[in-house]
Each structure stands twice: as C-alpha cells, then as structure tokens.
PDB file of N, CA and C in Angstrom:
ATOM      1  N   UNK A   1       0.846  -1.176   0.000  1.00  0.00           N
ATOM      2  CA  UNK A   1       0.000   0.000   0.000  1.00  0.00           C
ATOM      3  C   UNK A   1       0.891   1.238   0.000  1.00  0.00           C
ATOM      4  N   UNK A   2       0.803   2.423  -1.085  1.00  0.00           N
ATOM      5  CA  UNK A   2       1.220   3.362  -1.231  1.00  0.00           C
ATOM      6  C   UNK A   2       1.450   3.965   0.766  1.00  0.00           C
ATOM      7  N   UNK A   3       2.320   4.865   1.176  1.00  0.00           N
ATOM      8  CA  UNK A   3       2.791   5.348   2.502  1.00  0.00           C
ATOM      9  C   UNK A   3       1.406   6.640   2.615  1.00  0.00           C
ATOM     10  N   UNK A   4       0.873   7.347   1.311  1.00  0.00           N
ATOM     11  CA  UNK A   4      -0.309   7.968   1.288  1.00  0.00           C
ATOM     12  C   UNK A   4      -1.188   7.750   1.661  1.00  0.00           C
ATOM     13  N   UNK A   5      -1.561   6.462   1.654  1.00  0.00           N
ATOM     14  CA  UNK A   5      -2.832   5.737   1.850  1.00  0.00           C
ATOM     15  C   UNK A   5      -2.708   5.282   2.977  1.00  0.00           C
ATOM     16  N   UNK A   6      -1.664   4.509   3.462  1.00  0.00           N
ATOM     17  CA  UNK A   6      -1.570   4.627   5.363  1.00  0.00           C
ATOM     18  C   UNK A   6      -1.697   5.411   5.974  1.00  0.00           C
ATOM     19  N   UNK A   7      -1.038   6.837   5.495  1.00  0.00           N
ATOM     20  CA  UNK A   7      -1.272   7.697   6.421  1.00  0.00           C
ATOM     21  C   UNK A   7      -2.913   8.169   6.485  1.00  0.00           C
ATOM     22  N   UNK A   8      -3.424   8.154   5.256  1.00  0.00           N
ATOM     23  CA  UNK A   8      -4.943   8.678   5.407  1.00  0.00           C
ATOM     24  C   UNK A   8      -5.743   7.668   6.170  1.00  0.00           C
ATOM     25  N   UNK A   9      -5.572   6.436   6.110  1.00  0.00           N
ATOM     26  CA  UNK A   9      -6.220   5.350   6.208  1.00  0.00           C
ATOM     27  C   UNK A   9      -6.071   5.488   8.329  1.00  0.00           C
ATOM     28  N   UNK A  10      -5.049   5.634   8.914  1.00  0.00           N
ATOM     29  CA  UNK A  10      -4.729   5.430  10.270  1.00  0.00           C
ATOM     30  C   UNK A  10      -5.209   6.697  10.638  1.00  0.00           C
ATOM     31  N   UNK A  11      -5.113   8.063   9.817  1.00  0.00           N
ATOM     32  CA  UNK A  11      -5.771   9.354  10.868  1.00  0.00           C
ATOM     33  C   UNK A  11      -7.389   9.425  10.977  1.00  0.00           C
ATOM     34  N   UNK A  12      -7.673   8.923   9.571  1.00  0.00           N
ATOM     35  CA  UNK A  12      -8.948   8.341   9.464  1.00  0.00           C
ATOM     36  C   UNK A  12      -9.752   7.632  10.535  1.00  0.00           C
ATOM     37  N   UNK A  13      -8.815   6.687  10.729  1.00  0.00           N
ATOM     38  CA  UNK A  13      -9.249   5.942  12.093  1.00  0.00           C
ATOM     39  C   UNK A  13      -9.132   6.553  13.538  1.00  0.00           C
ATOM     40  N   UNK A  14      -8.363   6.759  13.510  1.00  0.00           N
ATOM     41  CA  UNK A  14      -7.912   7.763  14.631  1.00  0.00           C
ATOM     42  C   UNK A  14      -8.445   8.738  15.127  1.00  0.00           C
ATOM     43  N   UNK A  15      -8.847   9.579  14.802  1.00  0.00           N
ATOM     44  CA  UNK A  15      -9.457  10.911  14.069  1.00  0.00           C
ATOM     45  C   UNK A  15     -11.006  10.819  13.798  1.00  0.00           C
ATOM     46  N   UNK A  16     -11.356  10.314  13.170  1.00  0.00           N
ATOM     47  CA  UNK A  16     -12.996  10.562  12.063  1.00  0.00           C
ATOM     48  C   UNK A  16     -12.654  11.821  11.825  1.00  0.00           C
ATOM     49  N   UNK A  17     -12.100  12.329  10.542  1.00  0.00           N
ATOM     50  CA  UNK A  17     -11.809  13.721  10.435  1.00  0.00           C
ATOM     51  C   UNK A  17     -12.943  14.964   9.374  1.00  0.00           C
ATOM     52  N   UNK A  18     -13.495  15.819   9.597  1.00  0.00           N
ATOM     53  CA  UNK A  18     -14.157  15.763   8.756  1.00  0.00           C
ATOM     54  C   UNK A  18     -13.311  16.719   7.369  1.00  0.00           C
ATOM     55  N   UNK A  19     -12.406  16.757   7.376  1.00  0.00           N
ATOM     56  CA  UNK A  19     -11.617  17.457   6.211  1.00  0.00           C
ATOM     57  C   UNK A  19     -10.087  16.420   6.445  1.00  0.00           C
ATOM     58  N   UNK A  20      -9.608  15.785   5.565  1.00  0.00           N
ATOM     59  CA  UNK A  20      -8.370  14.925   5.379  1.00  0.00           C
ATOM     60  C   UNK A  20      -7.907  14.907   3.976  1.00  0.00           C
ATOM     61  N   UNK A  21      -6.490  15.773   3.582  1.00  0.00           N
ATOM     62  CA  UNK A  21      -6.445  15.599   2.805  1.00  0.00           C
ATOM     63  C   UNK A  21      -4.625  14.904   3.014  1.00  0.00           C
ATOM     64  N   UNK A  22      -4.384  14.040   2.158  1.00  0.00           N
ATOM     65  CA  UNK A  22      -2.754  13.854   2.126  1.00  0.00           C
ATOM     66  C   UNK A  22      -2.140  13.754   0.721  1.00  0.00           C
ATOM     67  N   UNK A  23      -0.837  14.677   0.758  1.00  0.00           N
ATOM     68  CA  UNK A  23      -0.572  15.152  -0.512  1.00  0.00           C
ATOM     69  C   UNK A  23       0.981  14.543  -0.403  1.00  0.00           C
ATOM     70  N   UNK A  24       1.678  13.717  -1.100  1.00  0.00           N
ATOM     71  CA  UNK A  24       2.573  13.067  -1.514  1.00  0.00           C
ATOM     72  C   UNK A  24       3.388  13.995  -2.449  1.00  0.00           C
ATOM     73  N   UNK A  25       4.139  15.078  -1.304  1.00  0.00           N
ATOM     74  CA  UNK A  25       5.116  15.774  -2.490  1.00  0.00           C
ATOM     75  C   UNK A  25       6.770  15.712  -2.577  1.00  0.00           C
ATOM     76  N   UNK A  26       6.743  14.160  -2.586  1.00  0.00           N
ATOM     77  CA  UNK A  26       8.266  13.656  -2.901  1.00  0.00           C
ATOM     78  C   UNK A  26       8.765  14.084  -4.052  1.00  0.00           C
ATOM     79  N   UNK A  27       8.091  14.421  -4.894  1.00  0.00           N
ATOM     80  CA  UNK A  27       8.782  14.635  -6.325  1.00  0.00           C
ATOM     81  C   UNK A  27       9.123  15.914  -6.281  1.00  0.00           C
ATOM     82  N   UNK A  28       8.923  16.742  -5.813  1.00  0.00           N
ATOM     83  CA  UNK A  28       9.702  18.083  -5.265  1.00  0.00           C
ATOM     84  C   UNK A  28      10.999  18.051  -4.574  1.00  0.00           C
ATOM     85  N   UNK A  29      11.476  16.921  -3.892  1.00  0.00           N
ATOM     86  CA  UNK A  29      12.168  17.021  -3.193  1.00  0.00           C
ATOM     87  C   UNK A  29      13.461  15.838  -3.698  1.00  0.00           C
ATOM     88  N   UNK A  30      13.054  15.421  -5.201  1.00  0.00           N
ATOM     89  CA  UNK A  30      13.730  14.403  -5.759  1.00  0.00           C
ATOM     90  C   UNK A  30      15.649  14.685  -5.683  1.00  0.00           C
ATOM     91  N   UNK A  31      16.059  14.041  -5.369  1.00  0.00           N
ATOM     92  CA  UNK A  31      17.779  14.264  -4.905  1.00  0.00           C
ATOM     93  C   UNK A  31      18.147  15.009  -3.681  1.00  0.00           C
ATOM     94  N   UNK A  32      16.679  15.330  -3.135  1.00  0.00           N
ATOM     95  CA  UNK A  32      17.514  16.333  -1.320  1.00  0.00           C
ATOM     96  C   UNK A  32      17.615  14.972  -0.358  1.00  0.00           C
ATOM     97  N   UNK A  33      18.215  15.948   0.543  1.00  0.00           N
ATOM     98  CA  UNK A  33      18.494  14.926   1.596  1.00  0.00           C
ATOM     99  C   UNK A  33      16.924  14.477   2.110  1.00  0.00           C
ATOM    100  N   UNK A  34      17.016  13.235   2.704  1.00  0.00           N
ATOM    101  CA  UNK A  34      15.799  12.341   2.665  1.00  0.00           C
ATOM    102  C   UNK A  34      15.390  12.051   1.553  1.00  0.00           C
ATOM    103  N   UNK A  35      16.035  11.894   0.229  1.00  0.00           N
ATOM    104  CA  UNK A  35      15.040  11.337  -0.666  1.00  0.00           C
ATOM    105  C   UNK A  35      15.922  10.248  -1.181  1.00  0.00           C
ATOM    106  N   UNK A  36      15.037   9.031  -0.759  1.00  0.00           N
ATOM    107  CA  UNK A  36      15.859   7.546  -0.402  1.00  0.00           C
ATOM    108  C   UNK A  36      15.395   6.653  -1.741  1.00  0.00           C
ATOM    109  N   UNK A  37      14.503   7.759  -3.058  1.00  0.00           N
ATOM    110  CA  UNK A  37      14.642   6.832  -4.251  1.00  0.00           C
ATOM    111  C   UNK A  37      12.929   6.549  -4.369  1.00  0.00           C
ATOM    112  N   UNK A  38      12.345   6.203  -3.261  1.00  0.00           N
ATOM    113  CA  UNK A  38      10.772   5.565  -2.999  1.00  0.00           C
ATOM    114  C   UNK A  38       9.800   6.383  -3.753  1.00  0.00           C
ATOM    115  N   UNK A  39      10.017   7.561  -3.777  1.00  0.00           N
ATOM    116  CA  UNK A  39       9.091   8.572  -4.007  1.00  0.00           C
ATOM    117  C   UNK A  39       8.497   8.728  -3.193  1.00  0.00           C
ATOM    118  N   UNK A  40       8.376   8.100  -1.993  1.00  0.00           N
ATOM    119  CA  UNK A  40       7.284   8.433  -0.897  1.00  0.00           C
ATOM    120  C   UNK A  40       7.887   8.546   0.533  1.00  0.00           C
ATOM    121  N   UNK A  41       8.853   9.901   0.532  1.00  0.00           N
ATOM    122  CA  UNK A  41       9.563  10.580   1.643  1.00  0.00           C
ATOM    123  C   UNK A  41       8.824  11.972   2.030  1.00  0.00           C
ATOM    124  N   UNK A  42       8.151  12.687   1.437  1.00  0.00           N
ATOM    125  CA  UNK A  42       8.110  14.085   1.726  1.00  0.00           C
ATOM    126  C   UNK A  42       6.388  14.579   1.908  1.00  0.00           C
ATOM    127  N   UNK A  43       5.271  14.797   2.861  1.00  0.00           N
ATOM    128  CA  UNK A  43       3.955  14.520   2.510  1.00  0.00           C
ATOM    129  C   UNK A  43       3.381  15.727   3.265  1.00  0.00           C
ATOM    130  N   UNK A  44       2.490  16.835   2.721  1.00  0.00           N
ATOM    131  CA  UNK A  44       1.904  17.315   3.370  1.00  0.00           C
ATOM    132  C   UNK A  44       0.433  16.903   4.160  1.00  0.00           C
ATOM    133  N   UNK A  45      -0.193  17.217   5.264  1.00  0.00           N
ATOM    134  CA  UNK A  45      -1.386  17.166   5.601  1.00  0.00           C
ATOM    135  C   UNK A  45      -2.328  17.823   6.021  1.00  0.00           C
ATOM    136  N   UNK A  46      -3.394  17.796   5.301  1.00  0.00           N
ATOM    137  CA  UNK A  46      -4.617  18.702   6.056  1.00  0.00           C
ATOM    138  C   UNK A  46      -5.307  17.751   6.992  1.00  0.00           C
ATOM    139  N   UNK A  47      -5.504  18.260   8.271  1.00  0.00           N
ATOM    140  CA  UNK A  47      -6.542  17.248   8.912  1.00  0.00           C
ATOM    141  C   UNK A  47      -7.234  18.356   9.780  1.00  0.00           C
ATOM    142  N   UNK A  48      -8.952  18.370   9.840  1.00  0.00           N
ATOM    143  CA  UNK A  48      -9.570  18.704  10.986  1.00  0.00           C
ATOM    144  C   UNK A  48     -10.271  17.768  11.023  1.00  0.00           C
ATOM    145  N   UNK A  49     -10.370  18.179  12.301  1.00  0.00           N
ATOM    146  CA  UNK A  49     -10.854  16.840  13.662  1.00  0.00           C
ATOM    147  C   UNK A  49     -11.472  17.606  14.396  1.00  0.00           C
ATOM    148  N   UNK A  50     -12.907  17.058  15.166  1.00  0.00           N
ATOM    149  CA  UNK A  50     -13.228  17.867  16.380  1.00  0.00           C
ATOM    150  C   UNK A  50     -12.517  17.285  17.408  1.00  0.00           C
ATOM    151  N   UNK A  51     -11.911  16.335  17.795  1.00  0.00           N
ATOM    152  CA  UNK A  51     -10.856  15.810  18.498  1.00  0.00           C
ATOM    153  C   UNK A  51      -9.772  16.565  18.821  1.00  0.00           C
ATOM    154  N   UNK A  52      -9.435  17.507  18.131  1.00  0.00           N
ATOM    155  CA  UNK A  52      -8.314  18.814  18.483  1.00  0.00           C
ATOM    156  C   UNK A  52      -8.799  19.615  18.882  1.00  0.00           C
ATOM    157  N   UNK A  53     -10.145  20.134  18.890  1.00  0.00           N
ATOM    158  CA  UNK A  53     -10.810  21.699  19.811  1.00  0.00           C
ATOM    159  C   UNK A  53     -10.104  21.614  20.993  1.00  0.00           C
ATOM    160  N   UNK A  54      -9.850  20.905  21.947  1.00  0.00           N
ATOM    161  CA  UNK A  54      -9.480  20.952  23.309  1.00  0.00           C
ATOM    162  C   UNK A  54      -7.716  21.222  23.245  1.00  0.00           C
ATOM    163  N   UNK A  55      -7.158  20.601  22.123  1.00  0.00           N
ATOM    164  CA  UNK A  55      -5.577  20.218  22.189  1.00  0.00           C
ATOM    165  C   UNK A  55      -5.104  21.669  21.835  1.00  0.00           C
ATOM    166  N   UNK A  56      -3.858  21.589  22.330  1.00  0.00           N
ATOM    167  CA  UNK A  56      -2.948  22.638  21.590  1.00  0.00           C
ATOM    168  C   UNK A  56      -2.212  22.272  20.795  1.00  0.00           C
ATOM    169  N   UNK A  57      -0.972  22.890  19.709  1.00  0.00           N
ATOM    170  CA  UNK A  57      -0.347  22.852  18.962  1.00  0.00           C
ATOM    171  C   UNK A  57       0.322  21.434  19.058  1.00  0.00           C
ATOM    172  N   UNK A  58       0.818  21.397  20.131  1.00  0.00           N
ATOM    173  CA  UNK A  58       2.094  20.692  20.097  1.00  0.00           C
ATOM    174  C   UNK A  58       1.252  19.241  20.458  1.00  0.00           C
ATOM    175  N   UNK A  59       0.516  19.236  21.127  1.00  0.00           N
ATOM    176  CA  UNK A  59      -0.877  18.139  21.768  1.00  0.00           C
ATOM    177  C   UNK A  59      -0.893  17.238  19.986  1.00  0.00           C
ATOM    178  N   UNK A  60      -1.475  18.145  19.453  1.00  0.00           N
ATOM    179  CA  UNK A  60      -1.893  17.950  18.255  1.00  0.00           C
ATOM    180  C   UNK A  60      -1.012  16.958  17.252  1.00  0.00           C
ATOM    181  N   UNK A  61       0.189  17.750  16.525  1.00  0.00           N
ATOM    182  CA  UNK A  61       1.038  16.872  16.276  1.00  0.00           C
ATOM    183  C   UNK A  61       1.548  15.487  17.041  1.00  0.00           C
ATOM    184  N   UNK A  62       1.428  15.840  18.573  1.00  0.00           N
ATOM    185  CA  UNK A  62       1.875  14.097  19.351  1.00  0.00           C
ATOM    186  C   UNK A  62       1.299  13.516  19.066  1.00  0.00           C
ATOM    187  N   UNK A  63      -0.239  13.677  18.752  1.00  0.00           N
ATOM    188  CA  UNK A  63      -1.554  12.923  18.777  1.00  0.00           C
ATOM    189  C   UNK A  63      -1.515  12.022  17.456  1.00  0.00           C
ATOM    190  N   UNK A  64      -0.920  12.711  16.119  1.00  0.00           N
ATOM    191  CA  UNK A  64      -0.472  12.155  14.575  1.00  0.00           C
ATOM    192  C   UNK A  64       0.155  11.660  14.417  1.00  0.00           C
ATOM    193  N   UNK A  65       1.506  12.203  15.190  1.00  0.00           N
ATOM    194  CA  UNK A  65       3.044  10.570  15.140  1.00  0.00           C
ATOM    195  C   UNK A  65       2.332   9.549  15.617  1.00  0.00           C
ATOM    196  N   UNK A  66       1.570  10.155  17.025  1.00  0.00           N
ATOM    197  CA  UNK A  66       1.401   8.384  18.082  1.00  0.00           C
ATOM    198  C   UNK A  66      -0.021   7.782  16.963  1.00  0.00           C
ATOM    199  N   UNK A  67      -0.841   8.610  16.706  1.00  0.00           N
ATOM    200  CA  UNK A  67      -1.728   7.552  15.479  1.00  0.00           C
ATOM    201  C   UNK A  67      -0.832   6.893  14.178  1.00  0.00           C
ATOM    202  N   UNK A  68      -0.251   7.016  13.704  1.00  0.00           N
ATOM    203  CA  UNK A  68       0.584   7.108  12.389  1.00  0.00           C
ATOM    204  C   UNK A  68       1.572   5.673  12.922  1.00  0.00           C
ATOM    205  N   UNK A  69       2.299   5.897  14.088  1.00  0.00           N
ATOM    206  CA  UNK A  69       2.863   4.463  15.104  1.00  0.00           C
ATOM    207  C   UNK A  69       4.626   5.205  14.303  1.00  0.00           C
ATOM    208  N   UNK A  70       5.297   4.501  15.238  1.00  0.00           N
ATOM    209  CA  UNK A  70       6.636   4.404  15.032  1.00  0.00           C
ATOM    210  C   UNK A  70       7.594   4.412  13.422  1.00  0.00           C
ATOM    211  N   UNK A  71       6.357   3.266  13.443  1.00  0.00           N
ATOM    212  CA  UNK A  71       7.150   1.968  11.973  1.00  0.00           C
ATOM    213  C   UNK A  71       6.828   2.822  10.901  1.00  0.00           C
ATOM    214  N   UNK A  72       6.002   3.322  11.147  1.00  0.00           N
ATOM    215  CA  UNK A  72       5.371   4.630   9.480  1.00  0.00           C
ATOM    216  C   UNK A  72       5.574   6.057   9.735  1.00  0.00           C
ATOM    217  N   UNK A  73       6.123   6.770  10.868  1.00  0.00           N
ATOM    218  CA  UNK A  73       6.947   7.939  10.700  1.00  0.00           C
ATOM    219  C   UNK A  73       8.491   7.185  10.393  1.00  0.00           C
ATOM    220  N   UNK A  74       9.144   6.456  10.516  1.00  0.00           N
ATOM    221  CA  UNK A  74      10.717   6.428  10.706  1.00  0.00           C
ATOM    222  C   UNK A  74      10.473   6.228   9.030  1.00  0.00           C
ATOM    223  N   UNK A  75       9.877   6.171   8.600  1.00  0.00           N
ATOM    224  CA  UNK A  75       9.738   5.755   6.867  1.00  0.00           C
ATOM    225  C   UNK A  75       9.615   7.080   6.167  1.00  0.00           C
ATOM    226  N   UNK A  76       9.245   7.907   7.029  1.00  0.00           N
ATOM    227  CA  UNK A  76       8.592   9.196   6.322  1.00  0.00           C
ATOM    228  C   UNK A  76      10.220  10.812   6.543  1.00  0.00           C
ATOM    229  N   UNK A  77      10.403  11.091   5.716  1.00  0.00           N
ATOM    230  CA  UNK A  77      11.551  11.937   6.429  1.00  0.00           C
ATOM    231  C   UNK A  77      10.918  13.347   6.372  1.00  0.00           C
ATOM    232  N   UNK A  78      10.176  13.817   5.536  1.00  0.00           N
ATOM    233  CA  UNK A  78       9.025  15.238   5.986  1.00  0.00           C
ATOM    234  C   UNK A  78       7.968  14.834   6.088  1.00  0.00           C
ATOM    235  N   UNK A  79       7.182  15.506   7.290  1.00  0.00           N
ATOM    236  CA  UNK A  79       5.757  15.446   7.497  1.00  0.00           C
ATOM    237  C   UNK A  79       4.839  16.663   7.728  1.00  0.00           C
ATOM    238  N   UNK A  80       4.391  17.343   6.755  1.00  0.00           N
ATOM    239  CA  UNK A  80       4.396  18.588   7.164  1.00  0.00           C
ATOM    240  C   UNK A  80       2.355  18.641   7.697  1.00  0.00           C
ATOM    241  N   UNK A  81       2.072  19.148   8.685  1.00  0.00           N
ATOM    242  CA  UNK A  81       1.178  19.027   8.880  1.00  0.00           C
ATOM    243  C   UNK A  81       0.542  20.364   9.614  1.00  0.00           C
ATOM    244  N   UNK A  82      -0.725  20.451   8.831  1.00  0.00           N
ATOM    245  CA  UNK A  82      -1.713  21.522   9.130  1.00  0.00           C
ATOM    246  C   UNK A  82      -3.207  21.015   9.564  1.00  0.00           C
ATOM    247  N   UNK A  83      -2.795  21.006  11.210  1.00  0.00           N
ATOM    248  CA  UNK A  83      -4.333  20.463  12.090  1.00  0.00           C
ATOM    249  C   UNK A  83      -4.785  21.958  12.699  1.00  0.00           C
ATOM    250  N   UNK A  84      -6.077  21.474  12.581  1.00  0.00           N
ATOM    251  CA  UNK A  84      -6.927  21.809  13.340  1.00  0.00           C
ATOM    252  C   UNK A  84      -8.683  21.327  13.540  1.00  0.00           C
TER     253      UNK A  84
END
C-alpha cells in the first residue's frame, strides 16, 4: 500500500476527520536529503478533527506521530502538517 494511503487510512481511524487531505510531495524534493529513491519521503497534511478543539499545537502533532505508530513515521523523512 502506497505510505499515502496509510497515512490517510490510520488518521482516518484515529481521528474521524471531517476534512483529510494527504498530498505526496516527494517529487519536489527528488535528490535532497531524505530522498531515499521511494518517491514516498516528503507529505503534506490537512486534517480537521473535532478531536483537536481541546488540544494545543504541540498536543496535536503528538496525537499524529502516536496515530501514524513508530514503523510509518521512521519511513517518512518530511511530514508537514496543518491540524486543526
């Protein structure tokens, strides 16, 4: 399964989000550091959640690594993410 589709697929779950979008922009970043050949190193995200009204910034992002798990950030070398 494309690393796109995990990631949508686990915040999805995680989350019930009602706006999720994930954008796979490795090909921008083709020959920088982190780009290990896969095409699927570099990913932006939109996510709202009513699950974040209460969180703050930093709440927020912990909340996406720890849904996302270990094994599928150490794969990912940018994660750029826009919650709320």
């Amino acid at each position: 399964m494309p690393v796109a589709d995990e990631i949508y697929h686990k915040l999805t779950d995680a989350f019930t989000p009602d706006r999720l979008e994930v954008v796979n922009d490795s090909h921008r970043h083709a020959g920088h550091a982190g780009d290990d050949g896969t095409g699927e190193t570099h990913f932006n995200v939109i996510l709202r959640a009513p699950a974040f009204a209460p969180m703050g910034r930093v709440q927020r992002h912990r909340a996406v690594h720890a849904a996302l798990g270990p094994d599928l950030i150490a794969r990912i070398h940018a994660l750029a993410l826009d919650i709320g």
